[in-house]
N, C-alpha and C. Protein backbone atom coordinates (compact mmCIF):
# COMPACT_ATOMS: atom_id res chain seq x y z
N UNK A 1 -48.11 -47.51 13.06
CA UNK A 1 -48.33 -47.71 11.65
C UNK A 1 -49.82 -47.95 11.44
N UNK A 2 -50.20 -47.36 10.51
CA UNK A 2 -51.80 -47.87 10.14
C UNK A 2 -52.01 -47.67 8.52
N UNK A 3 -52.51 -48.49 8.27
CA UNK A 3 -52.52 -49.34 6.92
C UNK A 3 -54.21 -48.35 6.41
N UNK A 4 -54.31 -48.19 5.01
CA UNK A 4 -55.61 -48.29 4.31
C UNK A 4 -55.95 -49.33 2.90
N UNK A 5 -56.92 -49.39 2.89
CA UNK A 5 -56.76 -50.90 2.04
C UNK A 5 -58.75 -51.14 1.64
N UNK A 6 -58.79 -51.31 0.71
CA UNK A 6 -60.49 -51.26 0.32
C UNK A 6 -60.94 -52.22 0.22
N UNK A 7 -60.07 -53.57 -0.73
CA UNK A 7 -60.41 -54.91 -0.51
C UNK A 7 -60.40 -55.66 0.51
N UNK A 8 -61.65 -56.24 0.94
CA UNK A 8 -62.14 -57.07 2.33
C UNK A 8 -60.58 -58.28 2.47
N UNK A 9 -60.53 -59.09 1.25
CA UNK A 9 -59.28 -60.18 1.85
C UNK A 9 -58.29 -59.58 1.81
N UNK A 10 -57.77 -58.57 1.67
CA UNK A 10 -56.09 -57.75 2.11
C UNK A 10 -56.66 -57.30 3.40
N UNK A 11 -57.64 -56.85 3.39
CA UNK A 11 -57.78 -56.47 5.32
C UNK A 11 -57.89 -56.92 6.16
N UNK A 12 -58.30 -58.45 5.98
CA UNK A 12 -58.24 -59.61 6.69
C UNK A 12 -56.84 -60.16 6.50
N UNK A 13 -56.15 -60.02 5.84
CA UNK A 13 -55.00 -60.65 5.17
C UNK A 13 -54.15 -59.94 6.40
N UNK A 14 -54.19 -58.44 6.34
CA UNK A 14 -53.26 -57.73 7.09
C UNK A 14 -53.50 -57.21 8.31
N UNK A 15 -54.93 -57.87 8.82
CA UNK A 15 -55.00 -57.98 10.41
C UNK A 15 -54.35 -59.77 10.94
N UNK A 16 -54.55 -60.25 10.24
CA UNK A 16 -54.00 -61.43 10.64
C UNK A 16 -52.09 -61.46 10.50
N UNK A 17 -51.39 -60.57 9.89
CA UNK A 17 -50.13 -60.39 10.20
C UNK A 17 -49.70 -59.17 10.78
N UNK A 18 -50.59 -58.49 12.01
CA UNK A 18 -50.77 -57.87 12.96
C UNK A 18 -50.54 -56.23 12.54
N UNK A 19 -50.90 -56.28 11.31
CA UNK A 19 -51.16 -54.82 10.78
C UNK A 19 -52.27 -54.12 10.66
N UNK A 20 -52.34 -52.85 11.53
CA UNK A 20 -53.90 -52.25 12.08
C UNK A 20 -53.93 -51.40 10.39
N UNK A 21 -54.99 -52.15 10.28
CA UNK A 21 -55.72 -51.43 8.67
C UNK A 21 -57.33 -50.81 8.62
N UNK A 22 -57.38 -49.66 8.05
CA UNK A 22 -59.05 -49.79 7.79
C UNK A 22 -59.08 -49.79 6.67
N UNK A 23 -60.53 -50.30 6.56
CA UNK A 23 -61.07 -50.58 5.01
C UNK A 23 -61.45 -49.28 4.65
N UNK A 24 -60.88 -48.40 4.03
CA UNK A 24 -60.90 -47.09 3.41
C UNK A 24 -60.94 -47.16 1.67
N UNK A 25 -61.65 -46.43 1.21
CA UNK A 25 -61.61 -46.18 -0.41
C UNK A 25 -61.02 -44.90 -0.98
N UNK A 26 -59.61 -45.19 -1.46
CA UNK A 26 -59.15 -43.80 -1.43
C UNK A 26 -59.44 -42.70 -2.30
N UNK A 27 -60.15 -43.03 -3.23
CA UNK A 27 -61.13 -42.62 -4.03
C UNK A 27 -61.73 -41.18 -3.20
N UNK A 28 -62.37 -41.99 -2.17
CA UNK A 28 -63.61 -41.03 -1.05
C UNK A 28 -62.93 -39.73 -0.25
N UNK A 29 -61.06 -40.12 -0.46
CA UNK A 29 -60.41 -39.26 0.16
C UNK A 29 -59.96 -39.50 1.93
N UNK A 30 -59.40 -38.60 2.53
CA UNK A 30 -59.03 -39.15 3.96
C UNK A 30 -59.10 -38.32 5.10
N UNK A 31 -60.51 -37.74 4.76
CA UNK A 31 -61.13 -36.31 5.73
C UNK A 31 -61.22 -37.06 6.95
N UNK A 32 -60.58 -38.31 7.45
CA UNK A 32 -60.72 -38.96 8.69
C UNK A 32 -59.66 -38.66 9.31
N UNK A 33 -58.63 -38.51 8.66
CA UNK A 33 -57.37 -38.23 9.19
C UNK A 33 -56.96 -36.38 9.24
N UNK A 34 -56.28 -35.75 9.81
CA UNK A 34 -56.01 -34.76 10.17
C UNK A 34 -54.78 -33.92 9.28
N UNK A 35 -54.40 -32.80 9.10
CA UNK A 35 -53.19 -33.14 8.97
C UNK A 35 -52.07 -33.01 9.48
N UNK A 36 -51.08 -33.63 8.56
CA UNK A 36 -49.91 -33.97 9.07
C UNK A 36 -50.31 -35.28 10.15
N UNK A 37 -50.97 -36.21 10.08
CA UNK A 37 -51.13 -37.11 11.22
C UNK A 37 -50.00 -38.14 10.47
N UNK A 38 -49.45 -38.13 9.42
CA UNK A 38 -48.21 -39.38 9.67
C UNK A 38 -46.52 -38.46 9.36
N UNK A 39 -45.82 -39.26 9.47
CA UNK A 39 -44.53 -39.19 9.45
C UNK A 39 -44.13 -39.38 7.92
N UNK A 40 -45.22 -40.69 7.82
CA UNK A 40 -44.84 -40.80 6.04
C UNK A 40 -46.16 -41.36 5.35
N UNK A 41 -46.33 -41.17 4.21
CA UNK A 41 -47.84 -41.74 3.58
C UNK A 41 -47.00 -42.84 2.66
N UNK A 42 -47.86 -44.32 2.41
CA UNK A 42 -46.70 -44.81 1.77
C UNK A 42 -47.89 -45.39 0.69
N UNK A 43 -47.39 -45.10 -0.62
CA UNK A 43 -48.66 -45.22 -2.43
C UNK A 43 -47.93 -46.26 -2.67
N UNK A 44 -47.86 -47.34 -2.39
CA UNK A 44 -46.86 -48.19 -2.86
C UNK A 44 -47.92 -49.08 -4.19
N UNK A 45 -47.36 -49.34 -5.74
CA UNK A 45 -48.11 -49.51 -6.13
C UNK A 45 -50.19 -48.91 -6.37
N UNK A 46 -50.11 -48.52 -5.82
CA UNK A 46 -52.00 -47.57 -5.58
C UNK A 46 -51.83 -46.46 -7.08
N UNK A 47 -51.51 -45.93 -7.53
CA UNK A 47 -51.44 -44.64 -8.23
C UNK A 47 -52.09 -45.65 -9.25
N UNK A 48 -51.96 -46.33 -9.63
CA UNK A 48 -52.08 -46.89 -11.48
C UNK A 48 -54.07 -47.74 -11.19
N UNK A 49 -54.22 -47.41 -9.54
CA UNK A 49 -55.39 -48.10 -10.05
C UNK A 49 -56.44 -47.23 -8.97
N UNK A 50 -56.21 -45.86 -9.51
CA UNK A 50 -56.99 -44.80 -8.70
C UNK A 50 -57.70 -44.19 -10.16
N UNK A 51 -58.87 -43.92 -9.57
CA UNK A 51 -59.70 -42.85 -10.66
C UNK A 51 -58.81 -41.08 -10.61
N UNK A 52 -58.67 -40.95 -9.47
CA UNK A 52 -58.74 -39.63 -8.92
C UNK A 52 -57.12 -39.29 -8.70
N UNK A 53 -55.87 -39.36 -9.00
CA UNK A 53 -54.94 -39.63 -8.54
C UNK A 53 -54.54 -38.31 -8.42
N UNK A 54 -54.88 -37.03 -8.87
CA UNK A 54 -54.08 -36.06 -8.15
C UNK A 54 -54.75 -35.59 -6.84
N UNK A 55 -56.19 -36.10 -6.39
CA UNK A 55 -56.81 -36.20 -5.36
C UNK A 55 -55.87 -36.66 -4.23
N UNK A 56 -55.85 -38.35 -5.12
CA UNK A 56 -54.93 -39.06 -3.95
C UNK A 56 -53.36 -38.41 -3.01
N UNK A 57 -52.74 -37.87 -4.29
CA UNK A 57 -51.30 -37.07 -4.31
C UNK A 57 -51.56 -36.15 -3.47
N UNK A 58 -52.42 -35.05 -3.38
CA UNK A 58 -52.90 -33.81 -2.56
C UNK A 58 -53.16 -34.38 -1.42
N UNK A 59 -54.28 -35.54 -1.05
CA UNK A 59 -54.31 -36.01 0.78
C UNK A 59 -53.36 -36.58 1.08
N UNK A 60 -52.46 -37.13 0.51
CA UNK A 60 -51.34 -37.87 0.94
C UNK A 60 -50.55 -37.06 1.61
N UNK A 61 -49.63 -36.23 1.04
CA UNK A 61 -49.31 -34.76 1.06
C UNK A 61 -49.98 -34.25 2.49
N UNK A 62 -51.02 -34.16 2.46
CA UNK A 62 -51.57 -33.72 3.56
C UNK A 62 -51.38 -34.31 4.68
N UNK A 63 -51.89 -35.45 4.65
CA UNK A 63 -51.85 -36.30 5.98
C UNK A 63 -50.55 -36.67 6.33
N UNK A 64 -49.81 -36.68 5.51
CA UNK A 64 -48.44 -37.24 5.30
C UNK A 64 -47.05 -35.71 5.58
N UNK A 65 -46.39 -35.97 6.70
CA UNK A 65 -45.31 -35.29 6.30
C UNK A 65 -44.66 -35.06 4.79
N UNK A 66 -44.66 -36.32 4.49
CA UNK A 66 -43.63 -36.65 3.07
C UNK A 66 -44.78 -37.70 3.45
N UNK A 67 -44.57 -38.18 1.07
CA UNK A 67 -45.05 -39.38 0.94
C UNK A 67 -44.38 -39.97 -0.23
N UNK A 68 -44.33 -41.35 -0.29
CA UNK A 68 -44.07 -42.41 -0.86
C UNK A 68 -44.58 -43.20 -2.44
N UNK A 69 -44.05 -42.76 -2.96
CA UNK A 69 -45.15 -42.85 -4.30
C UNK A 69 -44.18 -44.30 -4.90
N UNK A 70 -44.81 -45.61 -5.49
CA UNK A 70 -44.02 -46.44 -6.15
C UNK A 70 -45.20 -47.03 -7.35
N UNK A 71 -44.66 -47.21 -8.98
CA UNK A 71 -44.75 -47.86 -9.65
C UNK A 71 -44.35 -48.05 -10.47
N UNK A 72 -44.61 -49.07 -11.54
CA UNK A 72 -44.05 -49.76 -12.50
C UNK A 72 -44.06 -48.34 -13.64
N UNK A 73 -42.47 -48.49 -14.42
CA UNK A 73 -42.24 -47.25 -15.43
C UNK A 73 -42.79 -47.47 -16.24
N UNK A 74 -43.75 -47.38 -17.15
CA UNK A 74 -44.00 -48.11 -18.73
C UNK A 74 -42.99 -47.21 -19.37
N UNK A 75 -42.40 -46.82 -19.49
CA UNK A 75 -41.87 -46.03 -20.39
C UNK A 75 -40.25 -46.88 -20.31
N UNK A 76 -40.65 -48.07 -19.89
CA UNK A 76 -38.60 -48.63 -19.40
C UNK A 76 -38.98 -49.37 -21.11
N UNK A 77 -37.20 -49.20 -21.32
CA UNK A 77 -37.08 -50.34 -22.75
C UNK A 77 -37.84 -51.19 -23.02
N UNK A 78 -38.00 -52.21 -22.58
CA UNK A 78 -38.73 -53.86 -22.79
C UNK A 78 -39.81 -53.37 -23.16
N UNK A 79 -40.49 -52.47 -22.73
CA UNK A 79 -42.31 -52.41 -22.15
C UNK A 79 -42.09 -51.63 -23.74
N UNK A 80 -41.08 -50.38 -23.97
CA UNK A 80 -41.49 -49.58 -25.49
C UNK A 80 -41.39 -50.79 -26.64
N UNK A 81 -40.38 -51.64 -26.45
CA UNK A 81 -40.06 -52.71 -27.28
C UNK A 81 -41.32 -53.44 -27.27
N UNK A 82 -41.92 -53.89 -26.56
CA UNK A 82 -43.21 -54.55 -26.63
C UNK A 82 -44.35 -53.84 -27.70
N UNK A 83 -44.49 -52.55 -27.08
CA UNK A 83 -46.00 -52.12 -27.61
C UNK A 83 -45.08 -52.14 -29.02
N UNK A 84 -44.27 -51.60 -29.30
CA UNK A 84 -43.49 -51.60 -30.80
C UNK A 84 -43.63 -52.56 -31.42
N UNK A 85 -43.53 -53.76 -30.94
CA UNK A 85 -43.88 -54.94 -31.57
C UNK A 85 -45.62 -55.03 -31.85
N UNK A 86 -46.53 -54.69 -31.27
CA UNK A 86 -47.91 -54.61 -31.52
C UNK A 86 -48.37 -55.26 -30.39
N UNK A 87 -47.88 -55.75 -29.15
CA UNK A 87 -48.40 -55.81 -28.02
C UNK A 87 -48.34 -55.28 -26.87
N UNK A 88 -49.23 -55.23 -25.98
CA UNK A 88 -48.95 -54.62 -24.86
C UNK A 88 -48.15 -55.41 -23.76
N UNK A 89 -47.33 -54.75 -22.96
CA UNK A 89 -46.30 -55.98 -22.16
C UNK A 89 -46.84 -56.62 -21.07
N UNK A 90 -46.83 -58.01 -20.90
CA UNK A 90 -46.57 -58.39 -19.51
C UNK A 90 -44.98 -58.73 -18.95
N UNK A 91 -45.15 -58.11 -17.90
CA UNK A 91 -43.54 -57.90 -17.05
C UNK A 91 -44.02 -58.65 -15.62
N UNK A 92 -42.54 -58.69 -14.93
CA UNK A 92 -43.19 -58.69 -13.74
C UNK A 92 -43.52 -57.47 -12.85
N UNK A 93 -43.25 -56.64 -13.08
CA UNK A 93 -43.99 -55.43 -12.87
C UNK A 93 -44.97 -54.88 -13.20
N UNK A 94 -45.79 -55.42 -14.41
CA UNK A 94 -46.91 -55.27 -14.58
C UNK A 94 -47.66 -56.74 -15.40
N UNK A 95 -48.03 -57.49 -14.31
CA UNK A 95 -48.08 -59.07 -14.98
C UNK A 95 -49.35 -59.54 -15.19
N UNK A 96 -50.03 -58.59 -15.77
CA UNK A 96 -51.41 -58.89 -16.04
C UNK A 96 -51.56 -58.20 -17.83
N UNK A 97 -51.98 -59.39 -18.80
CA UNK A 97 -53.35 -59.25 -19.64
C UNK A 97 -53.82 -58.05 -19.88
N UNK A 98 -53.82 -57.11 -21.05
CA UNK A 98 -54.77 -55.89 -20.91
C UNK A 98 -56.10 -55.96 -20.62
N UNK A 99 -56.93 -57.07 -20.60
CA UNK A 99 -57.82 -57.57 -20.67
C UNK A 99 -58.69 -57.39 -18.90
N UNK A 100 -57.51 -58.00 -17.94
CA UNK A 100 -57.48 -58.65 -17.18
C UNK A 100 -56.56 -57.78 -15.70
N UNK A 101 -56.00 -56.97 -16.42
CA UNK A 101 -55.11 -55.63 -15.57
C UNK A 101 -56.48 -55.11 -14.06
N UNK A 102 -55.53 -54.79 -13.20
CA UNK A 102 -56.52 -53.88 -12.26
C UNK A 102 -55.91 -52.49 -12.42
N UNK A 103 -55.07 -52.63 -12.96
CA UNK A 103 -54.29 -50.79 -13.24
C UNK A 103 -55.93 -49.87 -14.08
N UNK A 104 -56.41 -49.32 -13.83
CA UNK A 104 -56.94 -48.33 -14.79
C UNK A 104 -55.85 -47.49 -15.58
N UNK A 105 -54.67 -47.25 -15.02
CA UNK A 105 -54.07 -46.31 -16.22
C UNK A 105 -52.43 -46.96 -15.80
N UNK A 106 -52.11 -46.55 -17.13
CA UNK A 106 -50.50 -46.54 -16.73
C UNK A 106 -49.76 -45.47 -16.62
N UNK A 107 -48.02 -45.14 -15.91
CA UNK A 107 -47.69 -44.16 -16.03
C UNK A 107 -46.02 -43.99 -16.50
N UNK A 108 -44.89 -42.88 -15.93
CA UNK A 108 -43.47 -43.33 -16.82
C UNK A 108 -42.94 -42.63 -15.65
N UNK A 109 -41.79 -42.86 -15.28
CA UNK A 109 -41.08 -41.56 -14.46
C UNK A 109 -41.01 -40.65 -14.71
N UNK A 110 -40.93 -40.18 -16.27
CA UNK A 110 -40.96 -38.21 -16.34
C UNK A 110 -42.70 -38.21 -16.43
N UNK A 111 -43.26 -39.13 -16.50
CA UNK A 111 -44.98 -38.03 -16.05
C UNK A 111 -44.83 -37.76 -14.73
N UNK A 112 -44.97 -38.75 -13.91
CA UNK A 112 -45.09 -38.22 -12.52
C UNK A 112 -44.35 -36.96 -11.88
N UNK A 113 -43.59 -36.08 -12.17
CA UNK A 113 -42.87 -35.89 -11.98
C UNK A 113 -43.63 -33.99 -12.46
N UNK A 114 -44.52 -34.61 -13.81
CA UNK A 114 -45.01 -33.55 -14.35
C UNK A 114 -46.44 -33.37 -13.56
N UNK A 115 -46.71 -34.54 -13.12
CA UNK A 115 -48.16 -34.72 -12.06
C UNK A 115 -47.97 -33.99 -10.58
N UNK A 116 -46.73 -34.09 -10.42
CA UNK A 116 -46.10 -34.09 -8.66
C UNK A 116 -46.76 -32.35 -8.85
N UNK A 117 -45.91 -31.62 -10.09
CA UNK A 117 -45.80 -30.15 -10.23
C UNK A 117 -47.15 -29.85 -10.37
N UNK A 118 -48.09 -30.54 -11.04
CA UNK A 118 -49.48 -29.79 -11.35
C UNK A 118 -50.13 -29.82 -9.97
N UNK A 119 -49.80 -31.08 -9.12
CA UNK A 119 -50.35 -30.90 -8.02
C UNK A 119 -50.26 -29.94 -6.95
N UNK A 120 -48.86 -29.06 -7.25
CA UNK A 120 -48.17 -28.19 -6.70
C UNK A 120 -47.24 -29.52 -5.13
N UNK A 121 -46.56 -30.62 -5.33
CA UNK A 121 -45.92 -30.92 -4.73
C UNK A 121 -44.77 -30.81 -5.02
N UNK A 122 -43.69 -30.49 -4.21
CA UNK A 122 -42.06 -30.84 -3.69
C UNK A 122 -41.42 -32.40 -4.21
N UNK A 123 -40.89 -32.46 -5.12
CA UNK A 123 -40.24 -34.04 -5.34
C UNK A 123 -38.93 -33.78 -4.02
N UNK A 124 -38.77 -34.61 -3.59
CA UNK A 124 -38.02 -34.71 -2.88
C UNK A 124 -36.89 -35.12 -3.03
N UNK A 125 -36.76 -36.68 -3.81
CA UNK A 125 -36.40 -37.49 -4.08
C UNK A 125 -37.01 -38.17 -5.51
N UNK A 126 -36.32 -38.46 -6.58
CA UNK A 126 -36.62 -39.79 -7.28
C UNK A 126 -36.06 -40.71 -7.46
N UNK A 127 -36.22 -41.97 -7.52
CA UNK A 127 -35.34 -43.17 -8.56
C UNK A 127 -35.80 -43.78 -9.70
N UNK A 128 -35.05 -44.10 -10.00
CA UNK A 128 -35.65 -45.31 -10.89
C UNK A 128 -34.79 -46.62 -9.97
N UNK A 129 -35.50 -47.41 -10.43
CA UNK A 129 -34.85 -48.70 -10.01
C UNK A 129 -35.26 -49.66 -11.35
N UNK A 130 -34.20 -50.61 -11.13
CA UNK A 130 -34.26 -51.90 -12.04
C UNK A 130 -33.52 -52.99 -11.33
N UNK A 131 -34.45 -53.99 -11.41
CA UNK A 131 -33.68 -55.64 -10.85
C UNK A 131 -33.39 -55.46 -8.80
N UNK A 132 -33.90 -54.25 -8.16
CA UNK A 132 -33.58 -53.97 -7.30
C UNK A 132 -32.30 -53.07 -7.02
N UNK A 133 -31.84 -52.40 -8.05
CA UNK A 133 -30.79 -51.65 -7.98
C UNK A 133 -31.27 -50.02 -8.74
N UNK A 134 -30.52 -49.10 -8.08
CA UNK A 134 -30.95 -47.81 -8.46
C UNK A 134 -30.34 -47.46 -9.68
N UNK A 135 -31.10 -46.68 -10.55
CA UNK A 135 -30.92 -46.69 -11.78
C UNK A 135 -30.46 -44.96 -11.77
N UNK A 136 -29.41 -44.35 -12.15
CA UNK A 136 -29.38 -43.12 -12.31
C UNK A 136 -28.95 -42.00 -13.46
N UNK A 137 -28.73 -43.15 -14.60
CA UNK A 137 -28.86 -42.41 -16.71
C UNK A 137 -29.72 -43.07 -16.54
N UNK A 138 -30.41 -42.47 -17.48
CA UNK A 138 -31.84 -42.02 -18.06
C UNK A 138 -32.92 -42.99 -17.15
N UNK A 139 -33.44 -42.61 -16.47
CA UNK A 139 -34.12 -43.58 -15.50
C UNK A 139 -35.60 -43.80 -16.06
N UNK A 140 -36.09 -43.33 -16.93
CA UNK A 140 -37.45 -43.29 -17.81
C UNK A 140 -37.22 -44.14 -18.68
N UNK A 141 -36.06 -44.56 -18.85
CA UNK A 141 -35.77 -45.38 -20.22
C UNK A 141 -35.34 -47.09 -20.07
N UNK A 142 -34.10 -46.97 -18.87
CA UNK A 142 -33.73 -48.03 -17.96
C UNK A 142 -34.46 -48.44 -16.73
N UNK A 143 -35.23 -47.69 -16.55
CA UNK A 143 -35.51 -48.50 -14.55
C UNK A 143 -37.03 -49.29 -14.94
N UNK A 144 -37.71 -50.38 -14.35
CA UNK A 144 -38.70 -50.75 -14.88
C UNK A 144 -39.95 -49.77 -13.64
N UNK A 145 -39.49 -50.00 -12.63
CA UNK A 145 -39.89 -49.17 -11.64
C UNK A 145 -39.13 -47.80 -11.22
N UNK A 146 -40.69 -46.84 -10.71
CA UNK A 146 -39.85 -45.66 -10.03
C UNK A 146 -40.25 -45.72 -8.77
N UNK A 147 -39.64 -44.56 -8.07
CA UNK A 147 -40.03 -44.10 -6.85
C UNK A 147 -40.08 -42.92 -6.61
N UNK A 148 -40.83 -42.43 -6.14
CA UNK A 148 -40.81 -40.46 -5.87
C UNK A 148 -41.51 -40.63 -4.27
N UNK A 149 -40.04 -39.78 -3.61
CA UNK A 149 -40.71 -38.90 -2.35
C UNK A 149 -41.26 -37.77 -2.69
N UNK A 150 -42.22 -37.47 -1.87
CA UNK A 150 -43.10 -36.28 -2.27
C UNK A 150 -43.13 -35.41 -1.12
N UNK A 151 -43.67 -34.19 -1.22
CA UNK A 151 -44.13 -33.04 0.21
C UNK A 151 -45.20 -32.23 -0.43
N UNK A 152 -46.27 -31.86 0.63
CA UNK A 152 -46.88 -30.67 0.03
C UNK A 152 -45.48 -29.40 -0.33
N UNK A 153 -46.02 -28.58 -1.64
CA UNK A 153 -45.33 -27.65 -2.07
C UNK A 153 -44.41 -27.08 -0.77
């Protein structure tokens, strides 16, 4: 397993619970790695606070047999109910302040999905999930989180 990670205290954080990480900016891309050098690429949370994200989607893909894409839906009930009301939501899926957020962007389960295709990737798999359970009517509407396996095309 090998970890990438840009902030200095998560890399210290996750050599000290014996996870080999480099301090990589995924931004810069991952011309260090080869491809196909993993089994799986795993975006867990990363997509919502990338400049470059169909960059990211394309090396992942690459380096990655299959990869792992996870974040928070904005597009789930509560979060439309919120901005409807005239604010933006804090959840626990997304529990930060607009002010104060590290997300640069937000996203929904049917974008990604429209992102996967522009990138020319393979969905493999999606969910939605909610409360830790898989969500499978209307999963853009009900799940607060998604998940998409991915493949190059």
């Amino acid at each position: 397993m090998q970890g990438v990670e840009i902030d200095p205290d998560k890399v210290v954080a996750c050599a000290r619970r014996g996870v080999d990480v480099l301090q990589i900016d995924l931004e810069q891309g991952l011309a260090m790695f080869a491809d196909d050098s993993f089994d799986v690429v795993l975006m867990i949370d990363s997509l919502p606070n990338l400049r470059n994200t169909e960059r990211a989607l394309r090396e992942a893909s690459r380096v990655g047999r299959q990869g792992i894409a996870t974040f928070a839906n904005f597009a789930h009930w509560r979060i439309r109910l919120r901005v409807a009301s005239g604010r933006l939501p804090v959840t626990e899926e997304l529990p930060y302040e607009w002010y104060d957020t590290p997300n640069l962007r937000v996203t929904t389960y049917a974008d990604f999905s429209v992102l996967a295709a522009k990138c020319g990737l393979s969905v493999r798999q999606a969910l939605g999930i909610q409360a830790g359970r898989e969500v499978h009517t209307l999963p853009n509407l009900l799940a607060s989180e998604a998940m998409f396996v991915f493949s190059a095309g």
